[in-house]
Protein backbone atom coordinates (compact mmCIF):
# COMPACT_ATOMS: atom_id res chain seq x y z
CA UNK A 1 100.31 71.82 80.05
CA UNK A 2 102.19 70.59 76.78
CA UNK A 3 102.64 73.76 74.93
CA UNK A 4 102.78 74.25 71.33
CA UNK A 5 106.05 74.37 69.33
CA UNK A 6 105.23 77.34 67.11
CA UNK A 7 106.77 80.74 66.77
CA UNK A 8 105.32 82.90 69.56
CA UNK A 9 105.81 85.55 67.17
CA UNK A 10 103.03 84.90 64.84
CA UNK A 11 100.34 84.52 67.63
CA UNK A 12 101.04 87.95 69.45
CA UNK A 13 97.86 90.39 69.05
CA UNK A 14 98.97 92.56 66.63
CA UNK A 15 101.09 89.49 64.33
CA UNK A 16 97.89 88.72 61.82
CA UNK A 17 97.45 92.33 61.38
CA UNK A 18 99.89 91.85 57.81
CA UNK A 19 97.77 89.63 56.50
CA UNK A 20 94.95 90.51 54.07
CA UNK A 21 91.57 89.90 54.85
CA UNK A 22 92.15 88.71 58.41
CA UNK A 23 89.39 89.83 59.21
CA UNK A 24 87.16 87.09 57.33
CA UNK A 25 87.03 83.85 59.35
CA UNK A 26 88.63 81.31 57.15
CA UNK A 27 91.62 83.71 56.37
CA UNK A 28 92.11 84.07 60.15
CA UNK A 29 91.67 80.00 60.27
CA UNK A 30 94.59 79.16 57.65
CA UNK A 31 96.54 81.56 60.06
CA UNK A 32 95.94 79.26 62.98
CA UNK A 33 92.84 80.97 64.23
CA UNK A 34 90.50 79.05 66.23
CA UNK A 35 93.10 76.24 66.84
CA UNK A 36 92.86 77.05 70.59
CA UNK A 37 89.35 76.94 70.71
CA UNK A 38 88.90 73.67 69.28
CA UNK A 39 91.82 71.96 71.41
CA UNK A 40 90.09 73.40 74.98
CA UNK A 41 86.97 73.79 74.47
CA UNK A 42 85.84 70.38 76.13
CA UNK A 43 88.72 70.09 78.33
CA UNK A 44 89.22 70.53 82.09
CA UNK A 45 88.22 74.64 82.70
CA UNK A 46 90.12 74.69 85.94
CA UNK A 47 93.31 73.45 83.69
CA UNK A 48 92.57 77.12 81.49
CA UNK A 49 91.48 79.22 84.81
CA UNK A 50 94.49 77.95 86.52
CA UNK A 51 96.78 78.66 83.36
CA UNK A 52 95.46 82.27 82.89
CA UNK A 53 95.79 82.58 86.57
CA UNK A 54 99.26 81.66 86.19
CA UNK A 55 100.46 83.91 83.17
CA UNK A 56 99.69 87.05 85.13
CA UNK A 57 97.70 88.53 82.70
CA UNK A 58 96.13 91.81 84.35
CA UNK A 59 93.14 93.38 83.14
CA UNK A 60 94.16 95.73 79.84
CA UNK A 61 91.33 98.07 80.53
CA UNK A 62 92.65 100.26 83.04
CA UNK A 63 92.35 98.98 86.49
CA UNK A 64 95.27 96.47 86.10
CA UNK A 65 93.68 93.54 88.15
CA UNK A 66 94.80 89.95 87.88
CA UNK A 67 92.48 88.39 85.49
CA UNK A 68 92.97 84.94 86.73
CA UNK A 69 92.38 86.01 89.93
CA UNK A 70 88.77 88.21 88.96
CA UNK A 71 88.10 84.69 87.57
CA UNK A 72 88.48 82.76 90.57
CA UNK A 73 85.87 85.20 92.33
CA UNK A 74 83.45 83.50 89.85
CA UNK A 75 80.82 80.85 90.65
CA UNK A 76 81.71 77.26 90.11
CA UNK A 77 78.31 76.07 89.44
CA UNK A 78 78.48 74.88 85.68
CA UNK A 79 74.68 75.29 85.71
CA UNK A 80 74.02 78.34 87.26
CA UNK A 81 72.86 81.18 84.90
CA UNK A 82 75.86 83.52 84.36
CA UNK A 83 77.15 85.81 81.39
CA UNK A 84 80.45 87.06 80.15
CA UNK A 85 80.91 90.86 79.31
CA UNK A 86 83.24 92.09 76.77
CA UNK A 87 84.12 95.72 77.69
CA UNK A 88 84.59 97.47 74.13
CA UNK A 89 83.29 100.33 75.66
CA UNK A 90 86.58 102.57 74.71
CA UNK A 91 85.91 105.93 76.02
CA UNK A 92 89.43 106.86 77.83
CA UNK A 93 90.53 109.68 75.78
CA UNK A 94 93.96 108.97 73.76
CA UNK A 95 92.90 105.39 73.76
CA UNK A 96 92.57 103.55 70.61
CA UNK A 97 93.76 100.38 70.68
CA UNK A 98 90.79 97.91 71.38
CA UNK A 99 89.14 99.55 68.23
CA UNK A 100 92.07 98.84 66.34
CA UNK A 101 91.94 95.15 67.37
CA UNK A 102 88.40 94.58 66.45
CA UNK A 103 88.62 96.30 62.93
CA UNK A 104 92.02 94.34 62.25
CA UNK A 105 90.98 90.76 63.43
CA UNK A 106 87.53 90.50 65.79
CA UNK A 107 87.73 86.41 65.47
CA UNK A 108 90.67 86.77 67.71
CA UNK A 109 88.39 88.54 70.78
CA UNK A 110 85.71 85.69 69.63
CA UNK A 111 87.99 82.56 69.63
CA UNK A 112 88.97 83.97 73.52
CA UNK A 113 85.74 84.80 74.34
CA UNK A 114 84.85 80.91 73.52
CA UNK A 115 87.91 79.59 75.44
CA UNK A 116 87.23 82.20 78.56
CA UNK A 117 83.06 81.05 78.08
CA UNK A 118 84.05 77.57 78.40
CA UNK A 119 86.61 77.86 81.56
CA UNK A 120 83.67 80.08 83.35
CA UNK A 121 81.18 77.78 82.33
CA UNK A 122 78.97 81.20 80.84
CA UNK A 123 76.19 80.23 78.17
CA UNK A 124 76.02 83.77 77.50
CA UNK A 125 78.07 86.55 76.71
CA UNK A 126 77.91 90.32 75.39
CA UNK A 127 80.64 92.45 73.59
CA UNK A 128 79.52 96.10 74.80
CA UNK A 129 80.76 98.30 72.19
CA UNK A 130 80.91 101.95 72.32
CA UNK A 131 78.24 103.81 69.87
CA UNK A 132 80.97 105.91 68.04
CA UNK A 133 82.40 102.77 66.52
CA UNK A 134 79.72 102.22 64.27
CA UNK A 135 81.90 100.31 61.60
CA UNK A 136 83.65 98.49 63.86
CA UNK A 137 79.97 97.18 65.73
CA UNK A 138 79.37 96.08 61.73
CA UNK A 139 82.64 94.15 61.28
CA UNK A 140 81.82 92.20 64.75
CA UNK A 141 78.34 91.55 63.70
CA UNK A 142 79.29 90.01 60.45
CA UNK A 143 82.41 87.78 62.17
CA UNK A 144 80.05 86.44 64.61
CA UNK A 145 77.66 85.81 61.45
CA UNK A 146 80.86 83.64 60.41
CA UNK A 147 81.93 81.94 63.66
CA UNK A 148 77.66 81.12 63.93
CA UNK A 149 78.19 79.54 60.52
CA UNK A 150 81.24 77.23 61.80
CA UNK A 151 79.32 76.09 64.48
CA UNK A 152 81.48 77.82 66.72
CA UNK A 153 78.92 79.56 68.70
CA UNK A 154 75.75 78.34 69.32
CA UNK A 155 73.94 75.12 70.44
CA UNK A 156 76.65 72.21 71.46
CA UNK A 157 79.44 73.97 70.25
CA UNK A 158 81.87 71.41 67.77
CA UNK A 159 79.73 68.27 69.61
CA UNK A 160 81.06 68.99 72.84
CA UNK A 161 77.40 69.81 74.58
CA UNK A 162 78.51 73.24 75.40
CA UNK A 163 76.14 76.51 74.57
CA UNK A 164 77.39 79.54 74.10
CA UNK A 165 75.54 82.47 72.40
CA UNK A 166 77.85 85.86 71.55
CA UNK A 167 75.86 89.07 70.93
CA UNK A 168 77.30 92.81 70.17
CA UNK A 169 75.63 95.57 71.69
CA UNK A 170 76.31 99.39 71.01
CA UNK A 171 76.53 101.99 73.47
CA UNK A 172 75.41 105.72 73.42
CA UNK A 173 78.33 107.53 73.49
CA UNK A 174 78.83 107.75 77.75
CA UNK A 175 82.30 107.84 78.81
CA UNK A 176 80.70 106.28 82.41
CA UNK A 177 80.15 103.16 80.57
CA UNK A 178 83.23 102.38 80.13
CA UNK A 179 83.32 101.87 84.27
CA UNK A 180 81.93 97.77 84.37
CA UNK A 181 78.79 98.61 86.70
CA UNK A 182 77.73 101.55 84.73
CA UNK A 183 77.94 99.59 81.87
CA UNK A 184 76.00 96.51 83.17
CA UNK A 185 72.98 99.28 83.82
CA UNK A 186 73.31 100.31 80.30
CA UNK A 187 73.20 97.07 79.10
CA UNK A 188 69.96 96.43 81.30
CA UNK A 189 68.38 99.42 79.35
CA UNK A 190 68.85 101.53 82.58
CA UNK A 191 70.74 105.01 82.59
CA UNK A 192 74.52 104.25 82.83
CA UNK A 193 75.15 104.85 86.57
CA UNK A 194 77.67 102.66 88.25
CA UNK A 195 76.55 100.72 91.18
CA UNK A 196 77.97 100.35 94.58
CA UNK A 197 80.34 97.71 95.27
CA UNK A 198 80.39 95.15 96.84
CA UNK A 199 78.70 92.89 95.51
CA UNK A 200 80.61 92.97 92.70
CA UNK A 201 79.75 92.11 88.75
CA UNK A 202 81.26 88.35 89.33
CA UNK A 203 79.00 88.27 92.00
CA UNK A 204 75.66 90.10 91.29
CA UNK A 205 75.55 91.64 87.62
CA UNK A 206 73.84 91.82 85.04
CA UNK A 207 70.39 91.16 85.76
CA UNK A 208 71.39 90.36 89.28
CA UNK A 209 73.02 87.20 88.15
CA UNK A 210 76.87 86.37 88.22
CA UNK A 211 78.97 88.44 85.36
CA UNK A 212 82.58 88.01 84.47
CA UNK A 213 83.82 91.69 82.62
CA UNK A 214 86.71 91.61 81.18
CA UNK A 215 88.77 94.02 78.41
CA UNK A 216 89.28 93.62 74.86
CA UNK A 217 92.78 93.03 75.18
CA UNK A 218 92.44 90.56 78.24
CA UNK A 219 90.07 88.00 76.55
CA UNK A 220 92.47 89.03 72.90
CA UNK A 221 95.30 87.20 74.66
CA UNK A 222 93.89 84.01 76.67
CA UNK A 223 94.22 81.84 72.63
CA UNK A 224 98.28 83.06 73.16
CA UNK A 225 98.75 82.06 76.84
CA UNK A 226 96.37 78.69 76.05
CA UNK A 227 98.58 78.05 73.29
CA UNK A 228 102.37 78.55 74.55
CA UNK A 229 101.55 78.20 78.42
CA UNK A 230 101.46 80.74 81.39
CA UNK A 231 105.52 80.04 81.92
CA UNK A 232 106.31 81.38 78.29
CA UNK A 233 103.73 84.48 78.74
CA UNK A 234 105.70 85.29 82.23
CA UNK A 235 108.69 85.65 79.72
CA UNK A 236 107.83 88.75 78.63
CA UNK A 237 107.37 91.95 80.97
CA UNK A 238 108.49 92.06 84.56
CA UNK A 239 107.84 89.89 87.30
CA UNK A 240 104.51 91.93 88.07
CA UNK A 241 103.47 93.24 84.40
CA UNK A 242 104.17 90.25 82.69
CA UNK A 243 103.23 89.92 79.00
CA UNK A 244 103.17 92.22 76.02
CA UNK A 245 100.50 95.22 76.11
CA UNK A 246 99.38 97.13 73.42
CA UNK A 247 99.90 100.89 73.83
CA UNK A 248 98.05 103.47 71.48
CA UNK A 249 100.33 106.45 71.02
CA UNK A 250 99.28 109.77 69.69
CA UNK A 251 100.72 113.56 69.76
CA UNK A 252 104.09 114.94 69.06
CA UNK A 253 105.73 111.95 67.40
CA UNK A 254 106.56 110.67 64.06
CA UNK A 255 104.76 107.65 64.19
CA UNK A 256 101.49 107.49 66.14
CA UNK A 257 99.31 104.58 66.08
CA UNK A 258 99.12 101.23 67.83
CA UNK A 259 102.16 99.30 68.86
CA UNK A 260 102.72 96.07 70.99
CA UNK A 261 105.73 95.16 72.86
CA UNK A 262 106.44 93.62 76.50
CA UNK A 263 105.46 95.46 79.19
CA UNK A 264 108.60 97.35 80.80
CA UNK A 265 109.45 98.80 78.11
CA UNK A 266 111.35 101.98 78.40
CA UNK A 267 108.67 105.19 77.14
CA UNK A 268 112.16 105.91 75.87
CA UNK A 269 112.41 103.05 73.58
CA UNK A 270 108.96 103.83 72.83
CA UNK A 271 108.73 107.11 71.50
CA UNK A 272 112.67 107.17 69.86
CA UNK A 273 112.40 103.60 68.47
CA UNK A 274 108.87 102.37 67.65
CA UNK A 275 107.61 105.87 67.00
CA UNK A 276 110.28 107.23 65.37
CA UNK A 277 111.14 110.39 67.46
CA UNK A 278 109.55 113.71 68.44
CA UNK A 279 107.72 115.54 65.53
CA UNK A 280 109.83 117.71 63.91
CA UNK A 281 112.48 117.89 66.08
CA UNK A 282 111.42 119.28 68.77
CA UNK A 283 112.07 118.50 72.55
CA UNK A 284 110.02 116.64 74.52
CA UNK A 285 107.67 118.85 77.32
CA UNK A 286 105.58 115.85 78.80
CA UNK A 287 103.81 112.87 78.31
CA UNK A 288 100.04 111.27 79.44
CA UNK A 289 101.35 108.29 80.26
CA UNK A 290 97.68 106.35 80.64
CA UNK A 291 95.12 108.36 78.95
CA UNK A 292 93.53 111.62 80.10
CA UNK A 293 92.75 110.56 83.80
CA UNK A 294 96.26 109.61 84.27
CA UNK A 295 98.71 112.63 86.33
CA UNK A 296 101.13 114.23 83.45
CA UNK A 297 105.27 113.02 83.69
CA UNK A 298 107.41 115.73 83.19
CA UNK A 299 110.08 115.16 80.28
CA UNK A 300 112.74 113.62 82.98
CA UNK A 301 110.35 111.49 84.38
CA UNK A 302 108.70 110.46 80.61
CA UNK A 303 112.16 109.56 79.59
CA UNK A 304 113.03 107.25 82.77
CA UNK A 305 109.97 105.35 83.16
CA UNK A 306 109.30 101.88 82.35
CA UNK A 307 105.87 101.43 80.73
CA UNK A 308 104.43 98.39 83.83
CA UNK A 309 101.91 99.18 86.62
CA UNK A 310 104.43 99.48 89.08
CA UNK A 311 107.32 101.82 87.79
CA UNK A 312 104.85 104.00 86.06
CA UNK A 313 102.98 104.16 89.77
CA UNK A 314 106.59 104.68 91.12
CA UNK A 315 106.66 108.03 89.13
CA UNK A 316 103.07 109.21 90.35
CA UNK A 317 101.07 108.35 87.68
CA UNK A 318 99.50 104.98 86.14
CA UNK A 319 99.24 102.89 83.24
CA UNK A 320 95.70 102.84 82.67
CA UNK A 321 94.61 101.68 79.64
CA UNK A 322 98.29 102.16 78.15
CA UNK A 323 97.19 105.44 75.99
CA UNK A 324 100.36 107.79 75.47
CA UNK A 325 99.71 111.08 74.77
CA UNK A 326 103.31 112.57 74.04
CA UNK A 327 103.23 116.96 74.34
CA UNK A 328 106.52 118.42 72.96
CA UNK A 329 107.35 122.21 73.96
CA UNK A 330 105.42 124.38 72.00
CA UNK A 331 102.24 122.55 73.33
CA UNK A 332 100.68 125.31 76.26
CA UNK A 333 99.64 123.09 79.15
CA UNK A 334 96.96 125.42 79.78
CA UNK A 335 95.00 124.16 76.74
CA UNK A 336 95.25 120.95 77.83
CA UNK A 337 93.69 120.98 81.39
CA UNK A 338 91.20 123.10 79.82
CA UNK A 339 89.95 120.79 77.59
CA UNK A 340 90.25 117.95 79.81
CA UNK A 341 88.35 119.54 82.39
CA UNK A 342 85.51 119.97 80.18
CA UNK A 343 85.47 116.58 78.84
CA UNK A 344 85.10 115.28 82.81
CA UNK A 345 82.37 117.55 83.48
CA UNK A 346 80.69 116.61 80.47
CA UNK A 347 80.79 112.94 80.81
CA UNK A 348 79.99 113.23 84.97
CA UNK A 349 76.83 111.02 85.13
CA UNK A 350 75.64 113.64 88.00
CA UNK A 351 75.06 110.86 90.58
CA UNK A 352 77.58 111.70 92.85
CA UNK A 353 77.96 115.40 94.57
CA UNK A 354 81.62 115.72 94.30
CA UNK A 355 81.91 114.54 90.80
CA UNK A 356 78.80 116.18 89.64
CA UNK A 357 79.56 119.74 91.45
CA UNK A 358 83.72 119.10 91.73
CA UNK A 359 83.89 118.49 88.32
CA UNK A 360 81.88 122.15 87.06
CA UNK A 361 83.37 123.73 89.68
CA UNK A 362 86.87 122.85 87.87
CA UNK A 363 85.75 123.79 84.40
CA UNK A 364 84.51 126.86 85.73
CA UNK A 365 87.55 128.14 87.77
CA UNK A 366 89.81 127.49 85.13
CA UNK A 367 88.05 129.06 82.55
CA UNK A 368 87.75 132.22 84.89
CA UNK A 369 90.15 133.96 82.34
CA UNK A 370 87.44 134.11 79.48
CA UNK A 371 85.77 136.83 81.31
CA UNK A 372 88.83 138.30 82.21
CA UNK A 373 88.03 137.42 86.53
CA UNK A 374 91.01 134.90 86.81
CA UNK A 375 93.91 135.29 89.35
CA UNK A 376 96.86 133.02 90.47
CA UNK A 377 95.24 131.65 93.22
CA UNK A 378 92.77 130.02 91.30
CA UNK A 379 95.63 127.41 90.66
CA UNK A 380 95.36 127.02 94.58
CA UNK A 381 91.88 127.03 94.89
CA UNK A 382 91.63 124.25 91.51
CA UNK A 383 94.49 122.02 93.42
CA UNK A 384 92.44 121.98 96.98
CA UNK A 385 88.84 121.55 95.21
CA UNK A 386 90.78 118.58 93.28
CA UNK A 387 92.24 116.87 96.54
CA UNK A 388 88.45 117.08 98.18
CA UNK A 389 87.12 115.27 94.87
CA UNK A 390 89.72 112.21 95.28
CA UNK A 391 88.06 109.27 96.76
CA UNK A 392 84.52 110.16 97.39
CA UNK A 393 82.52 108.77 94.90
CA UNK A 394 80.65 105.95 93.80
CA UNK A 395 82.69 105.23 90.66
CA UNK A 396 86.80 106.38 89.66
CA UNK A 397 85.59 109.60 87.70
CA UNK A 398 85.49 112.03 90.23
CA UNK A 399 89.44 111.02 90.65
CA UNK A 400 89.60 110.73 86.79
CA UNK A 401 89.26 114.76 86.75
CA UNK A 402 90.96 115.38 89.43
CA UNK A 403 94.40 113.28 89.25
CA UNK A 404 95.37 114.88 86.14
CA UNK A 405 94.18 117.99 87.17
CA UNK A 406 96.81 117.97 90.41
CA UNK A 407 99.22 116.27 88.34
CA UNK A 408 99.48 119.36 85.68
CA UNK A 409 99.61 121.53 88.70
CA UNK A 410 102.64 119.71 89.96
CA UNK A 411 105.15 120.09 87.08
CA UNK A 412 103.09 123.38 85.65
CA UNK A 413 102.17 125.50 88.07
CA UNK A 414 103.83 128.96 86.53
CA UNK A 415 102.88 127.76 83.30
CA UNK A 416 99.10 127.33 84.09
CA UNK A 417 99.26 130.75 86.12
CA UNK A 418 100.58 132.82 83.42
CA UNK A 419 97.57 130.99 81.27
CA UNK A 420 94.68 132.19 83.38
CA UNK A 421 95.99 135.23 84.27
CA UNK A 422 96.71 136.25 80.07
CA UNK A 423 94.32 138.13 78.24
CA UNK A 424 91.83 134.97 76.32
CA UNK A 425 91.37 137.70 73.45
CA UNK A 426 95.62 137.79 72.86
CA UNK A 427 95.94 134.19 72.81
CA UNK A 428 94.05 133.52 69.72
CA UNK A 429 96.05 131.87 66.98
């Protein structure tokens, strides 16, 4: 493809976020906005599947997947019923960054949402939204108010007979709906309980008709790699992360927030350079490396690690959604798996035995030291009734729990067995 001669460097995800008022559609136009859009929608889709296929691009949501290749699972049939799904639903805890995106600049999810429509041939598409982002549900409504307006959604989008309508829907607050089946139910008006797969969404979705679901951040970057080509996209990263990601950083730094750089990027680099250090000085203990359902890196391993699927994997854990929680030493590790086993058995949708029993089983072993009944070997007994969770579910949460659960165990074990064994009433601060 004949790629544009432009600085990549004002087309990266977070590069409009300096500019005032980006938010409003012809403010995000004079910045270049919707230039993709209007160049591809009406040309070949196989020429924009094959080019996202060919960037590497891998789903920013978590699971890591080739999007190019999800795409290809997708049917052909330009008129066959079919709908694109935005997953907004954020719910990993320590993840922030798709909000960020759609506060900062939604017409850059829409203008990639119109290019990805097009290349799937979908006349119908959904950004799921969680229900705690109540302002940032408003600021999509109102952009796709403007983009309407333009004529860039709609009947026979810019005279190029192609339909496309874009509607935001808000969730209820269920960490399962972040998971793309349990989110498809919601969206059905069903309770969110994931599905069985296969078939999967591309498949049989939402309302048993063929569904493409894709992240945020996956459809945010399709006007960059459209624009530049999959060969300048492959130039950042590694050979199997390639591209920038956006990481959303929180804890024991000096600078959380959101950041973007390419993937492989040292969590060194990270937390020293683009986060300005550890919080008053102190030494780093740990970091989260993924968000909550991601296994804990000890300090060695945080510092070593290069932030792509496969080095992060390397080291035992996973990249997830790219949330970095960073824990310096006077952090009690205790605390943490406490309240991260509560969150999991609070958010278990109760389907599935193991995650529905496994889950308060957890909770209430580790919390065995509030009525003063805890012993050592309930680290033991939490490891093995973690390792019989793993793997035996319908959906990922059942592992979600228990992954960070064993992974905590691993680098904390005398830590977490002074915790439960301590007298709850002498810990209060």
């Amino acid at each position: 493809m004949e790629k544009d001669t432009a600085n990549y460097k004002d087309y990266t995800l977070l590069s409009y976020h300096h500019i005032p008022g980006v938010h409003n559609i012809d403010v995000f136009e004079r910045a270049g906005g919707y230039e993709m859009m209007k160049k591809w929608v009406g040309a070949e889709p196989e020429t924009i599947k094959e080019e996202v296929k060919q960037s590497g691009l891998r789903g920013r949501g978590g699971a890591g997947f080739p999007t190019g290749v999800k795409w290809g699972f997708f049917t052909k049939d330009r008129a066959a019923k079919k709908y694109l799904l935005c997953n907004a639903d954020e719910s990993e805890p320590g993840t922030f960054k798709d909000r960020f995106l759609v506060e900062k600049n939604p017409h850059i999810l829409i203008e990639g949402m119109i290019i990805s429509a097009w290349a799937l041939g979908t006349q119908k598409g959904y950004i799921y939204i969680r229900g705690e982002f109540y302002q940032q549900a408003v600021i999509l409504e109102k952009a796709l108010k403007e983009a309407y307006a333009k004529g860039y959604l709609g009947k026979n989008i810019m005279g190029k007979g192609f339909d496309f309508d874009l509607y935001v829907h808000r969730g209820a607050g269920a960490y399962i709906c972040g998971e793309e089946t349990g989110m498809i139910s919601s969206l059905e008006g069903k309770k969110g309980q994931p599905k069985l797969k296969p078939p999967f969404p591309a498949i049989k979705g939402y309302r048993g008709l063929p569904t493409m679901v894709n992240n945020v951040e996956s459809l945010a970057a399709v006007p960059w790699i459209m624009r530049f080509g999959a060969a300048e996209y492959k130039k950042f990263g590694t050979e199997k992360s390639a591209g920038t990601k956006l990481f959303s950083i929180s804890g024991d730094v000096n600078k959380p927030g959101v950041i973007e750089v390419p993937l492989g990027t040292t969590l060194k680099e990270i937390i020293e350079v683009h986060c300005g250090g550890m919080r008053n000085g102190n030494k780093l203990k740990a970091v989260i490396p993924g968000g909550s359902s991601s296994p804990v890196l000890n300090a060695d391993d945080s510092y070593a690690v290069k932030m792509d699927y496969e080095d992060v994997a390397s080291k035992g854990s996973m990249l997830g959604s790219g949330a970095i929680v960073v824990i310096d030493e006077t952090r009690n590790m205790g605390d943490i798996l406490k309240y991260t086993l509560e969150f999991y058995h609070h958010e278990s949708c109760g389907q599935c035995t193991p995650c529905r029993e496994g889950t308060g089983w957890m909770e209430s072993i580790f919390k065995r030291r509030e009525s003063g009944k805890a012993q050592k070997s309930d680290i033991e007994l939490l490891d093995k009734t973690a390792a019989s969770m793993r793997g035996q579910t319908i959906c990922a949460l059942a592992d979600a729990a228990a992954m960070p659960t064993q992974g905590m165990i691993k680098f904390f074990r005398p830590e977490l067995e002074t915790y439960v064994t301590t007298n709850v009433n002498s810990n209060k601060r």
